[in-house]
C-alpha atoms as a PDB file:
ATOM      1  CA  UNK A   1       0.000   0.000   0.000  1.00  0.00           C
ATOM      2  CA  UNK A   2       2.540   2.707   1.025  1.00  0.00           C
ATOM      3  CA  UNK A   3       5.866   3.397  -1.449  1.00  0.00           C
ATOM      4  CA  UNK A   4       3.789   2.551  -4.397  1.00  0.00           C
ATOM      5  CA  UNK A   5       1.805   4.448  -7.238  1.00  0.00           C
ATOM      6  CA  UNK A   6      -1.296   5.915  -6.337  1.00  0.00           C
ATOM      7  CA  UNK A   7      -3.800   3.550  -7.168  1.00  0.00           C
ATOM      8  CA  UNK A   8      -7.434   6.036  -7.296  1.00  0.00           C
ATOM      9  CA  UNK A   9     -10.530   4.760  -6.926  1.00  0.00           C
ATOM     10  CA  UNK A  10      -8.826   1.376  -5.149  1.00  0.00           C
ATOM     11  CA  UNK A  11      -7.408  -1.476  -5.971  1.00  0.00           C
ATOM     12  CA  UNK A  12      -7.794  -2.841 -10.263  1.00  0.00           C
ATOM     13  CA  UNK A  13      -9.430   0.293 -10.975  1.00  0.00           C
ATOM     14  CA  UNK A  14      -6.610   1.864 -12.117  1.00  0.00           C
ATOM     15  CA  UNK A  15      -7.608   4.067 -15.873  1.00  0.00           C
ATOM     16  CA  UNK A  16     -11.265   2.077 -16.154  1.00  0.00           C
ATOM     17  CA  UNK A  17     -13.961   4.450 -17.240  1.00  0.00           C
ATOM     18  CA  UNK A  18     -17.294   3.683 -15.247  1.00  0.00           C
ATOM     19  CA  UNK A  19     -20.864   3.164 -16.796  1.00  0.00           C
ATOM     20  CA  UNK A  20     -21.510   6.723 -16.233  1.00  0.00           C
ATOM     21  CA  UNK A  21     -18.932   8.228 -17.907  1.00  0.00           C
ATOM     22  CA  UNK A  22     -19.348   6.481 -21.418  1.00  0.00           C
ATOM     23  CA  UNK A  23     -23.450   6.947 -21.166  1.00  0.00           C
ATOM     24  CA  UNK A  24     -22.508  11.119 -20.913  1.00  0.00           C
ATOM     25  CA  UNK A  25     -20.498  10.756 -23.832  1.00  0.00           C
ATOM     26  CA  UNK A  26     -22.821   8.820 -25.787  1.00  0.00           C
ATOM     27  CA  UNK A  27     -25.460  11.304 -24.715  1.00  0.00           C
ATOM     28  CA  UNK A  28     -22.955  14.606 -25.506  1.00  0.00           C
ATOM     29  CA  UNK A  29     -22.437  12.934 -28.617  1.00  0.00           C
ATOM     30  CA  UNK A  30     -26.479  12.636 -29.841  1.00  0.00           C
ATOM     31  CA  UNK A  31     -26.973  16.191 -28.350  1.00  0.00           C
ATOM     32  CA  UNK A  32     -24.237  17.200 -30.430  1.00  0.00           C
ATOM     33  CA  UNK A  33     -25.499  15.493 -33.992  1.00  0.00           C
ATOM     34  CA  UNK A  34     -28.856  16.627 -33.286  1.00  0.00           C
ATOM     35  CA  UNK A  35     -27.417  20.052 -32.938  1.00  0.00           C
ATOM     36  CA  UNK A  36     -25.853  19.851 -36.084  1.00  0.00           C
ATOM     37  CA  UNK A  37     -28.621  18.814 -37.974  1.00  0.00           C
ATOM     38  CA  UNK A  38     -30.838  21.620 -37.168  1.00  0.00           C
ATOM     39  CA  UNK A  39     -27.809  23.924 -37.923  1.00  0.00           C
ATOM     40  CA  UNK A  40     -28.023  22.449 -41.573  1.00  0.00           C
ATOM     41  CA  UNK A  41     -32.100  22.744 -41.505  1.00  0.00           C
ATOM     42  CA  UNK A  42     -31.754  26.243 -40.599  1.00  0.00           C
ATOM     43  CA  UNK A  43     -29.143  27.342 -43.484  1.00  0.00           C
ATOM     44  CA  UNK A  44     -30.737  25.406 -45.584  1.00  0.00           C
ATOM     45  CA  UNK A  45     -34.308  27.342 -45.732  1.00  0.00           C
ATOM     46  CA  UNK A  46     -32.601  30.384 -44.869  1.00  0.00           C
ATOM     47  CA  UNK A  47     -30.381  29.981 -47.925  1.00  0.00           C
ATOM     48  CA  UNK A  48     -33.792  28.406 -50.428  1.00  0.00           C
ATOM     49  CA  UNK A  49     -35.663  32.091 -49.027  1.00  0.00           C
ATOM     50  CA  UNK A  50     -32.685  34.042 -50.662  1.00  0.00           C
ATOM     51  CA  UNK A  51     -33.274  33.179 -53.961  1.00  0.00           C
ATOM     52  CA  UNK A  52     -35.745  35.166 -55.994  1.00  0.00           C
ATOM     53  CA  UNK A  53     -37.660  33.217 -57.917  1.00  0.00           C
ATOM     54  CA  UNK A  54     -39.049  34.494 -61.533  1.00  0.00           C
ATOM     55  CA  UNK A  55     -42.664  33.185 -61.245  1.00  0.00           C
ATOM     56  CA  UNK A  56     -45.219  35.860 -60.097  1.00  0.00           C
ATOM     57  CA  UNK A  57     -46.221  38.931 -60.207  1.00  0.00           C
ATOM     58  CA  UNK A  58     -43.574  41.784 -60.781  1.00  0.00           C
ATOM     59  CA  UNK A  59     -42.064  42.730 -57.346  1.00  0.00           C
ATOM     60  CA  UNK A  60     -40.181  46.186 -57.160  1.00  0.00           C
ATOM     61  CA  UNK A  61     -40.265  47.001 -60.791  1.00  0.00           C
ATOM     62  CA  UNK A  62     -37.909  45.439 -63.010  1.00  0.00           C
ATOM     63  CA  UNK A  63     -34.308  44.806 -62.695  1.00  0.00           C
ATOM     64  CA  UNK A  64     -32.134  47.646 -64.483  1.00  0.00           C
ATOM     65  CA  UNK A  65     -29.921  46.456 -67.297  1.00  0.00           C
ATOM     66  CA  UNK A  66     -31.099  42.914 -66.874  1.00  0.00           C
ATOM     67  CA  UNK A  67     -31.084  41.654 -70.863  1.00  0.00           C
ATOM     68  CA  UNK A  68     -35.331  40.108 -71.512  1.00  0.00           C
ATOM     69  CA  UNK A  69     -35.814  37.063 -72.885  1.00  0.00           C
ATOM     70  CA  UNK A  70     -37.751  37.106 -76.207  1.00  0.00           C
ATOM     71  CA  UNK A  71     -41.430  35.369 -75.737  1.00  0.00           C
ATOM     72  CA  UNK A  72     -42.764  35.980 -79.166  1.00  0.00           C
ATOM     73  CA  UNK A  73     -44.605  39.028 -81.187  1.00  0.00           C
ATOM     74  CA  UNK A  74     -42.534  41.563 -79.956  1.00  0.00           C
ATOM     75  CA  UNK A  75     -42.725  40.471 -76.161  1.00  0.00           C
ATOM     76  CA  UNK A  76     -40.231  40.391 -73.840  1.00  0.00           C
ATOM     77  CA  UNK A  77     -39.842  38.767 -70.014  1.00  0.00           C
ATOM     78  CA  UNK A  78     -37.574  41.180 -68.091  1.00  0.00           C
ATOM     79  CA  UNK A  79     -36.840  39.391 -64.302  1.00  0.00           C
ATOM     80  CA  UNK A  80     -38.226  42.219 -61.743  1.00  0.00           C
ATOM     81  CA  UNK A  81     -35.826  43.308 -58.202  1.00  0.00           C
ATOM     82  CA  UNK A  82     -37.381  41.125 -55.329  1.00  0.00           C
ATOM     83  CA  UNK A  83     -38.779  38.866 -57.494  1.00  0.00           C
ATOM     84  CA  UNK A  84     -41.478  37.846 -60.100  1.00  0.00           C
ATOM     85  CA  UNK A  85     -41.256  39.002 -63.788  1.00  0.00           C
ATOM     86  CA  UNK A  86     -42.998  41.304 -66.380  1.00  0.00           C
ATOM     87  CA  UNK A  87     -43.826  41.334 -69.976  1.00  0.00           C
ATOM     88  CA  UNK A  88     -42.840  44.390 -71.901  1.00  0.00           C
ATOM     89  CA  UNK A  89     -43.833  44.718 -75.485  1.00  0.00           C
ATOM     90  CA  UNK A  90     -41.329  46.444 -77.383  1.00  0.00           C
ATOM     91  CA  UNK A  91     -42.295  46.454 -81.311  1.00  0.00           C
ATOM     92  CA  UNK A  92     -42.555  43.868 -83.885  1.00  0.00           C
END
């Protein structure tokens, strides 16, 4: 007992982890994927409301020095600032 290494905990426990320990680290661990998966929900719909999507009506006017894409008879789709599109006729 004395003049040797400290044995903690007593005798043949010496560097066992108990049943406590590994259940908090399997618990940490879930906490932690779970937490990572709602980080990835929540950039992922705050990144899909970014994007402006063409389809609607015209939403701020449109966009200035955006080229239109030709629809027929003269028509053209111009993409409009926060989103939608318009139809401008311009001859033909």
């Amino acid at each position: 007992m004395f003049g040797g290494p400290p044995t903690f905990g007593g005798p043949g426990r010496v560097g066992t982890v108990g049943p406590r320990v590994r259940r908090g680290g399997i618990v940490g661990l879930i906490v932690a994927i779970i937490a990572i998966v709602i980080v990835i929900m929540i950039a992922t719909s705050i990144h899909n409301s970014m994007n402006v999507s063409p389809k609607g009506p015209c939403i701020g006017g449109p966009a200035q020095g955006a080229t239109g894409t030709p629809i027929g008879h003269g028509n053209f789709r111009f993409p409009c600032v926060d989103g939608g599109s318009t139809v401008v006729h311009l001859g033909g």
